[in-house]
Protein backbone atom coordinates (compact mmCIF):
# COMPACT_ATOMS: atom_id res chain seq x y z
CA UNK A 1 0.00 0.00 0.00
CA UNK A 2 2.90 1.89 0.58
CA UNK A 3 4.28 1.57 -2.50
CA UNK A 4 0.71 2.23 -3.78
CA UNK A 5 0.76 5.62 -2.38
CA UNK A 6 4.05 6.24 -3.56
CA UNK A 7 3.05 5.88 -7.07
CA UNK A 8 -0.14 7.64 -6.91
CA UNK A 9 1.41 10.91 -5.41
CA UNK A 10 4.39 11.28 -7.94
CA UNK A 11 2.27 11.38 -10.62
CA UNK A 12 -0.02 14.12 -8.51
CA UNK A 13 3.02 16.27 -8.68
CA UNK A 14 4.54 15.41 -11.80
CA UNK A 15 7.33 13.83 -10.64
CA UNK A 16 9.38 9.93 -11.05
CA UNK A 17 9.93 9.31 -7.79
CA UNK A 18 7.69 10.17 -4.06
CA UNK A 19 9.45 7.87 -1.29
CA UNK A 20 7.26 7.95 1.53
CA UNK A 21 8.87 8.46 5.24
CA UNK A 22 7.50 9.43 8.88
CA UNK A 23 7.15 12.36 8.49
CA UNK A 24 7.64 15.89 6.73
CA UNK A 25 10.46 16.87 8.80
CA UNK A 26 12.02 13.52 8.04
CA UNK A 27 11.82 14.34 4.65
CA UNK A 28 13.73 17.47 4.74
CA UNK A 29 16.56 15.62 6.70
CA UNK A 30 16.72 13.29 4.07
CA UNK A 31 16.31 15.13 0.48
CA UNK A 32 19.44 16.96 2.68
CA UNK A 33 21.26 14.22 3.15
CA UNK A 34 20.90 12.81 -0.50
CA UNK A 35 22.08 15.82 -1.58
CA UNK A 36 25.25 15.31 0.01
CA UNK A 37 24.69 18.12 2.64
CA UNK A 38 26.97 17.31 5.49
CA UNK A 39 29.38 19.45 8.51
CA UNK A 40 31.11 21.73 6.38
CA UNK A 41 28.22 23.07 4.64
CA UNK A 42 25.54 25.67 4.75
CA UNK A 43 22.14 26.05 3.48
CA UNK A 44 20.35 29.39 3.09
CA UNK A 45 16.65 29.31 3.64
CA UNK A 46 14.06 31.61 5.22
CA UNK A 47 13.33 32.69 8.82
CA UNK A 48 9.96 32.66 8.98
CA UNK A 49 8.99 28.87 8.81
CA UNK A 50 7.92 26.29 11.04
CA UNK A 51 11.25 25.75 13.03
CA UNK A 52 11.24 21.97 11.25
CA UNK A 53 13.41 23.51 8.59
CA UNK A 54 16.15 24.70 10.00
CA UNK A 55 16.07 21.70 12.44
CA UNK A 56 16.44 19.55 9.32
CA UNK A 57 19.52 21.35 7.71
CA UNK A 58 21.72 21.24 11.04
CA UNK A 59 20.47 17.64 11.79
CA UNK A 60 21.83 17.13 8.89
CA UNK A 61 25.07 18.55 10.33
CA UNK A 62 25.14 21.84 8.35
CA UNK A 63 24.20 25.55 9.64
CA UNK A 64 20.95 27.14 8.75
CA UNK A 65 21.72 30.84 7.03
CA UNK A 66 18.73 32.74 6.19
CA UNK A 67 17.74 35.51 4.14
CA UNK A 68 14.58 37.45 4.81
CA UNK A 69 11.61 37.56 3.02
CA UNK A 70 9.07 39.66 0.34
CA UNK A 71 6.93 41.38 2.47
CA UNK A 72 3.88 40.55 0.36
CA UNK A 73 4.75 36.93 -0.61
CA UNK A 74 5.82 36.06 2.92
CA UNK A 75 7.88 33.58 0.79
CA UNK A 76 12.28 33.68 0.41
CA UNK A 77 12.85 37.41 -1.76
CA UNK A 78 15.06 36.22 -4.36
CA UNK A 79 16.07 39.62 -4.85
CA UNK A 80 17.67 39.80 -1.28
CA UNK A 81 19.04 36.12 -1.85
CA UNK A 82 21.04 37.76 -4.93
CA UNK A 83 22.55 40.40 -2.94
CA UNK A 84 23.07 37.88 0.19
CA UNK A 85 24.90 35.72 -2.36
CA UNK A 86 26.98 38.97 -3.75
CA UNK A 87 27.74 40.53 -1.02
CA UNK A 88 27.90 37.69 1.91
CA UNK A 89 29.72 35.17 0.30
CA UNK A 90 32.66 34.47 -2.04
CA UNK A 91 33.81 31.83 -3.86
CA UNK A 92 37.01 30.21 -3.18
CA UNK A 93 40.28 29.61 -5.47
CA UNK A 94 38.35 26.37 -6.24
CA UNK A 95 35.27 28.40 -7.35
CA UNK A 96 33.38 27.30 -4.29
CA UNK A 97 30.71 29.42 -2.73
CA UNK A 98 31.99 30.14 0.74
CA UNK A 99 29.82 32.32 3.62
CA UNK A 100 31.69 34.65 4.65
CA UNK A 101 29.80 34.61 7.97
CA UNK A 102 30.58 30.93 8.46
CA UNK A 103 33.41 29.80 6.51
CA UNK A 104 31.39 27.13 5.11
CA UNK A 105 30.39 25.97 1.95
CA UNK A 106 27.15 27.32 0.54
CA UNK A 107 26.01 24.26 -0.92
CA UNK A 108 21.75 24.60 -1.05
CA UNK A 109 19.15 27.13 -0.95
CA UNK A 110 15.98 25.83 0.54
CA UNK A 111 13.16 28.07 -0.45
CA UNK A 112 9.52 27.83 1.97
CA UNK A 113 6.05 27.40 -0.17
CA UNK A 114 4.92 29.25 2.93
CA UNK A 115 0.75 29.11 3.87
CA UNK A 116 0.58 26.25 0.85
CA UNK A 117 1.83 30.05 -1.81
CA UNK A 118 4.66 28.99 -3.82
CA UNK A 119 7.93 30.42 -3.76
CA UNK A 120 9.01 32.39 -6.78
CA UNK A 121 11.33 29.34 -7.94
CA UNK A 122 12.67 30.36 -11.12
CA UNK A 123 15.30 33.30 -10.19
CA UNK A 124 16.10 31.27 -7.36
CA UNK A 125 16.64 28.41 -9.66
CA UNK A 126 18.69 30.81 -11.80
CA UNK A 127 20.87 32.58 -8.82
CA UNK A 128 21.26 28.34 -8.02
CA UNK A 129 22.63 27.45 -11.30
CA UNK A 130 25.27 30.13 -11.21
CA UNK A 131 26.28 29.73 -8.05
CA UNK A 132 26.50 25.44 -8.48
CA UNK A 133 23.81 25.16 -5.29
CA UNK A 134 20.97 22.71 -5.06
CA UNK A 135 17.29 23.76 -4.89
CA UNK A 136 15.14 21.81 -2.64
CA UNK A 137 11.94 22.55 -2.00
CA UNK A 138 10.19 22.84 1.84
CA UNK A 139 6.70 21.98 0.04
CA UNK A 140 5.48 20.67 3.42
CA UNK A 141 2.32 22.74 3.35
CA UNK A 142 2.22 23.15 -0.28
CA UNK A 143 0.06 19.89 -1.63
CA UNK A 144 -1.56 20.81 -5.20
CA UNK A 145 0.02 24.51 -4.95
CA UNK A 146 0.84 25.26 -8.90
CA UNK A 147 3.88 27.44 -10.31
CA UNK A 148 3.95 29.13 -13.28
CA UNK A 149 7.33 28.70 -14.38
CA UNK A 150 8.28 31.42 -17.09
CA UNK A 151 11.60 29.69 -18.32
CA UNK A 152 8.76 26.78 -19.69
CA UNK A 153 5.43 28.75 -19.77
CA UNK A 154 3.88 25.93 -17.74
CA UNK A 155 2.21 25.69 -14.43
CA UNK A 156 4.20 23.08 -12.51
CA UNK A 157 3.33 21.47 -9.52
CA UNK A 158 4.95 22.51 -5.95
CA UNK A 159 7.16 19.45 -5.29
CA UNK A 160 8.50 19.44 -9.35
CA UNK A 161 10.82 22.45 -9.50
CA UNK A 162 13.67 21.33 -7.45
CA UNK A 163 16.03 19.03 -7.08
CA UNK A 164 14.05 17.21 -4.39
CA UNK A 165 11.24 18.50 -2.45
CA UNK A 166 9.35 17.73 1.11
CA UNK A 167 6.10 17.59 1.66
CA UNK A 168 4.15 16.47 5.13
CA UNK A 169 0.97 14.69 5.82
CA UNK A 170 0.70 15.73 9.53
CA UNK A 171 -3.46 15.82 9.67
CA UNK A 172 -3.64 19.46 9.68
CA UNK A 173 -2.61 19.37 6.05
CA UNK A 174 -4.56 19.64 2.92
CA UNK A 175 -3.36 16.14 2.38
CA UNK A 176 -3.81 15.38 5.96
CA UNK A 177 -3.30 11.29 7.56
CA UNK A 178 -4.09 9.93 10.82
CA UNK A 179 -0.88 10.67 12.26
CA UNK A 180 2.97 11.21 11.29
CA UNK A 181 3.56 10.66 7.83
CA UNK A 182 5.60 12.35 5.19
CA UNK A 183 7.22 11.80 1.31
CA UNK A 184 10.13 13.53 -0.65
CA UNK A 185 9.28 13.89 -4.28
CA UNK A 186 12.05 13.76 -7.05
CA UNK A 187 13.19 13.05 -10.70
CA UNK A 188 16.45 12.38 -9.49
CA UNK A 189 17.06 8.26 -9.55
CA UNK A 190 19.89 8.66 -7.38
CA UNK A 191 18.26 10.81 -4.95
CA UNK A 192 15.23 8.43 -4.49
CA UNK A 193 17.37 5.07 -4.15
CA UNK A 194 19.41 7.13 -1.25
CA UNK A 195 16.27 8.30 0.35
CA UNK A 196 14.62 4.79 0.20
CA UNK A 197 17.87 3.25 2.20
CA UNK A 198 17.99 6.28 4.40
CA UNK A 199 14.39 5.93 5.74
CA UNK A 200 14.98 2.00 6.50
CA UNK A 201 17.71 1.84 8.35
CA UNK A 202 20.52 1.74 5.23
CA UNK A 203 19.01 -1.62 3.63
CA UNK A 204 19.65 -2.57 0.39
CA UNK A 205 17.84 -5.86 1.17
CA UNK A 206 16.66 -7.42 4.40
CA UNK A 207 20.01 -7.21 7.01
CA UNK A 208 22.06 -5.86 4.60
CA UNK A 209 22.75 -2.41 5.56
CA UNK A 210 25.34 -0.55 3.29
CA UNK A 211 24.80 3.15 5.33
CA UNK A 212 24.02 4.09 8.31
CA UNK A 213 20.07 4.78 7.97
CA UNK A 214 17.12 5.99 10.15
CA UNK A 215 13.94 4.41 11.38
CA UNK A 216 11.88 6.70 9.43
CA UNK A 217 9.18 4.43 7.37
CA UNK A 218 5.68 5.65 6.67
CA UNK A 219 3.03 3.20 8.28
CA UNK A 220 1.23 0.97 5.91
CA UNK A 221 -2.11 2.95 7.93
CA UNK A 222 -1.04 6.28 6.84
CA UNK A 223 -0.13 4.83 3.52
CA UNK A 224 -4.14 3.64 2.84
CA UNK A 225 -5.70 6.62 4.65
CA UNK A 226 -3.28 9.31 2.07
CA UNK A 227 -3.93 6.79 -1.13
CA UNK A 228 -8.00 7.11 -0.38
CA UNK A 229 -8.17 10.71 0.30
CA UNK A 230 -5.82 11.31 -2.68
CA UNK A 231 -8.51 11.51 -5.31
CA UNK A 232 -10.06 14.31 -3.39
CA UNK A 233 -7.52 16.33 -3.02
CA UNK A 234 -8.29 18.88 -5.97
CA UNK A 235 -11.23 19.28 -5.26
CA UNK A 236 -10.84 20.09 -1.58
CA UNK A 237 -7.95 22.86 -2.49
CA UNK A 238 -10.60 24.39 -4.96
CA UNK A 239 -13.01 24.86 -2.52
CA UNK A 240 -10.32 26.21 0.00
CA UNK A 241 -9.91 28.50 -2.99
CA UNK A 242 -13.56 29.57 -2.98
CA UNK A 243 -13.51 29.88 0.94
CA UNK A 244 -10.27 32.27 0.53
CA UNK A 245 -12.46 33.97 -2.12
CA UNK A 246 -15.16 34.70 -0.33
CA UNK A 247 -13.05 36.34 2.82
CA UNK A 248 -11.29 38.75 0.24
CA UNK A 249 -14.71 39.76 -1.06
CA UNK A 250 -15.88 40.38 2.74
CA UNK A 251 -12.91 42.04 3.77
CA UNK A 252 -12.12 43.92 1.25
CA UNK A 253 -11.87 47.72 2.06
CA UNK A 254 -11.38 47.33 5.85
CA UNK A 255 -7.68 49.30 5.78
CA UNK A 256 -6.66 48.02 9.26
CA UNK A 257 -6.94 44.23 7.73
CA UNK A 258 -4.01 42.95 5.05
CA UNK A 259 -5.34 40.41 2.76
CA UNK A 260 -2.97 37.81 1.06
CA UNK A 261 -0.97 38.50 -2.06
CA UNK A 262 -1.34 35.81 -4.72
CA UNK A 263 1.13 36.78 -7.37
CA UNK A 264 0.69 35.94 -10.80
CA UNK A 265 2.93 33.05 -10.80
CA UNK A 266 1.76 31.52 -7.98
CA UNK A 267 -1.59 29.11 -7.60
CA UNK A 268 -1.81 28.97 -3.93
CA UNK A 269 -3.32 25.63 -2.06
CA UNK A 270 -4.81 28.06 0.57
CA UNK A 271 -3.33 25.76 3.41
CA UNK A 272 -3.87 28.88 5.62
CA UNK A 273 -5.63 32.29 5.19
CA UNK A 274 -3.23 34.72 6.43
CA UNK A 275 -4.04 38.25 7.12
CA UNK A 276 -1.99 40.99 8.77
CA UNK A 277 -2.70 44.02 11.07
CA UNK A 278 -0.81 45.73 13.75
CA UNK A 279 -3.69 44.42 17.13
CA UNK A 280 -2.84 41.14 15.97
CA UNK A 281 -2.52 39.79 19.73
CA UNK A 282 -5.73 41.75 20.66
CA UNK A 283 -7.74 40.34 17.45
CA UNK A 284 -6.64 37.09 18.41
CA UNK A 285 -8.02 37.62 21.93
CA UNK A 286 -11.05 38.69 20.89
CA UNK A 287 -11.66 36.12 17.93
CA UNK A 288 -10.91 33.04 21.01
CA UNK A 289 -13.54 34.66 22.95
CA UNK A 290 -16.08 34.68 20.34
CA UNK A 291 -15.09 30.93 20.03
CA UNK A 292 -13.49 31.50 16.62
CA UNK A 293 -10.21 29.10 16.07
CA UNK A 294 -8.02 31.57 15.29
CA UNK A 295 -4.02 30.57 15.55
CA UNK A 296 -0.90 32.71 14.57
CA UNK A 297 1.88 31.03 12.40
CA UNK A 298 4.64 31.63 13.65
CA UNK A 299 5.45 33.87 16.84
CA UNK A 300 8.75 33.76 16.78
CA UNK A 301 11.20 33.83 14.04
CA UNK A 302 13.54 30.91 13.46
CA UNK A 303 17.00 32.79 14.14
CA UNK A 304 14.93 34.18 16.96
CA UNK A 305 14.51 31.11 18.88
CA UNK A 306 16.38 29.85 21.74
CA UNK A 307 17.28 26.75 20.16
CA UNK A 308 19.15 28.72 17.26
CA UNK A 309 20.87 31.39 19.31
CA UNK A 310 24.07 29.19 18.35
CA UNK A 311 23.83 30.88 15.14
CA UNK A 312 24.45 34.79 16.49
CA UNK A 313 21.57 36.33 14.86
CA UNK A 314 19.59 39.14 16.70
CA UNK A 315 16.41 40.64 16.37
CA UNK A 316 16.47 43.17 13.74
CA UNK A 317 18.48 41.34 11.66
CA UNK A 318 15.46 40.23 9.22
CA UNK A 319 13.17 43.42 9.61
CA UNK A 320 10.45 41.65 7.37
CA UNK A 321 10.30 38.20 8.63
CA UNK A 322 10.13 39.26 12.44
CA UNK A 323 7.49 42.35 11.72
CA UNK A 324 5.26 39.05 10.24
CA UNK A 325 5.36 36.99 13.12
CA UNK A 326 4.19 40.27 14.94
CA UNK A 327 1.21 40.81 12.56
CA UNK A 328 -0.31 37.36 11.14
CA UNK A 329 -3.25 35.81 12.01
CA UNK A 330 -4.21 32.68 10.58
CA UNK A 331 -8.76 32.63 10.26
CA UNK A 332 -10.09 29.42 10.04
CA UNK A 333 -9.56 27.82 6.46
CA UNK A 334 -10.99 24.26 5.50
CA UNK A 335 -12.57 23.00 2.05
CA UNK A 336 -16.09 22.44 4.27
CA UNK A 337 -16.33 26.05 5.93
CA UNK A 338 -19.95 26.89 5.73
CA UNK A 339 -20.84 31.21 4.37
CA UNK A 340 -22.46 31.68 7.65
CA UNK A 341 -19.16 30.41 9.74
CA UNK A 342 -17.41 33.20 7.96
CA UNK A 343 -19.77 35.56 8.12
CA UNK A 344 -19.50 35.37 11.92
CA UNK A 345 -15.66 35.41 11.34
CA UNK A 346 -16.76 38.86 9.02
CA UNK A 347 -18.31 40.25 11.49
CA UNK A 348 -16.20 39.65 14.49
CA UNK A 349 -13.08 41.00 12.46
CA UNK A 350 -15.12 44.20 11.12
CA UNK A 351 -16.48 44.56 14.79
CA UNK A 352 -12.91 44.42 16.30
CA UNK A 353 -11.29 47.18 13.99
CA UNK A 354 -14.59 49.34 14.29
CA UNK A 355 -14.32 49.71 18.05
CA UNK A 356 -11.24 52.32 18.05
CA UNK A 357 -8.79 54.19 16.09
CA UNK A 358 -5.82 52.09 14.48
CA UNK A 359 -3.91 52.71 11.79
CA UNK A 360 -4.16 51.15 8.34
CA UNK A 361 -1.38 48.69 7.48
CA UNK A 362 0.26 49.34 3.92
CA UNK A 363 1.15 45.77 3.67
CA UNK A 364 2.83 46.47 -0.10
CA UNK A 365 4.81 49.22 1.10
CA UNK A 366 5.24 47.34 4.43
């Protein structure tokens, strides 16, 4: 069944290869490990994820770097990874990328299809290729997202454009099992036969075990729940679609309230409706008193977090990512929200910013 699911979900996102594992974070540590990333690398990715990405890069021995992000995307600015890459690195007599905060190799940039809204892959891709870095995507929220790639004129799935890319099935997802369970999706052949002796313990057959593996096999039960819920999937993002929608037509024109960009190349899964405003703890109050499951994702910024201090980051350092985790709200988002549930979410919201003087949040200028 396994294997089932393997099959059926690689050709969801366009891909040869999905090798199912435990979980998402799994994943990452894996596709990072495939890649060769090891102790004298680095890997640049974005501060404002779920801290399961950086945990994966420096379980996987190398450092987390990050560069901040677009403040209307929310996703890696590949504009500020260009000038990161210009002006905080330099390549070596060997024509190695080198940080010049670390004194390690730049060897991968691992870009964040943050809220289930693609990254802007293809000048990352490009900056990648130049620089002789691997692109692997943290798709973990981004099941059925769709990129339009301009160097093919094609929408490709999330979990196609890079070398390898992670995805979880943790049952708050879209694509959501019972419990644990995650895949990495490739069209590299080599990357997929290292993953599948990686998540089994490093065997090529039963008690042969050429590496030094993991214990990080999906269950056969995750495996059946994910293959039957499968076939639904595009339908359930479409009507997460509608839901999102239908909150931009009812809060449209309330200044205080940020509503989420959606570039042009970028189909977004709507694995969260995200909106911004500067009473976000007070909204948040108000919305858990009126019974309303609002959350916030995330309040605290990776290079932020106690964990990471290791790294010598400080606040201010990524003005953008830490102002988000100061304004986001997450509403409540799910393919079967009924109109009158967010009409009462409407309301609440429209309520909230009526009842005093706040000022308007110019989230594109932000």
């Amino acid at each position: 069944m396994v294997l089932q699911f393997e099959t059926a979900f690689a050709e969801f996102c366009g891909t040869r290869h999905c090798v199912a594992v435990s979980s998402g974070t799994a994943a990452l540590h894996y596709a990072l490990l495939a890649a060769g990333i090891g102790a004298a690398d680095a890997v640049i990715t974005a501060p404002n994820s779920f801290v399961a990405t950086a945990e994966a890069i420096s379980q996987a021995g190398a450092l987390p770097e990050f560069v901040d992000v677009d403040p209307r995307t929310y996703n890696l600015d590949a504009s500020k990874l260009r000038a990161h890459l210009e002006t905080h690195c330099q390549h070596d007599r060997q024509g190695t990328l080198i940080s010049r905060r670390s004194g390690r190799r730049i060897r991968a940039i691992l870009p964040v299809h943050l809220y289930g809204q693609p990254a802007d892959v293809d000048p990352i891709l490009e900056l990648a290729a130049a620089h002789d870095l691997t692109v692997i995507e943290d798709a973990c929220q981004a099941h059925g997202a769709e990129y339009l790639s301009r160097s093919s004129h094609i929408w490709r799935p999330a979990g196609s454009l890079g070398l390898a890319a992670a995805f979880s099935f943790y049952p708050g997802k879209n694509l959501g099992a019972c419990g644990e369970a995650g895949a990495v999706t490739t069209n590299d052949d080599e990357i997929a036969r290292k993953i599948r002796l990686l998540r089994d313990h490093g065997q090529a057959r039963k008690y042969e075990h050429v590496i030094e593996g993991y214990n990080g096999r999906m269950d056969t039960i995750q495996a059946g729940i994910l293959l039957a819920k499968l076939p639904h999937l595009r339908q359930w993002n479409e009507q997460r679609r509608s839901v999102a929608a239908r909150y931009r037509q009812q809060l449209a024109g309330c200044d205080e309230v940020a509503l989420p960009y959606e570039p042009e190349y970028a189909r977004s899964n709507y694995h969260l409706f995200v909106i911004r405003l500067k009473d976000r703890d007070l909204l948040l109050d108000h919305l858990k008193e009126c019974e309303i499951g609002a959350a916030v994702h995330y309040p605290i910024p990776i290079h932020c977090q106690p964990a990471f201090r290791y790294l010598g980051y400080h606040a201010g350092d990524f003005p953008v990512a830490e102002r988000l985790a100061q304004e986001v709200i997450s509403l409540p988002m799910y393919p079967h929200l009924q109109e009158d549930q967010q009409d009462e979410v409407e309301e609440e919201i429209r309520q909230f910013v009526g009842a005093g003087s706040r000022p308007a949040l110019q989230m594109a200028r932000a």
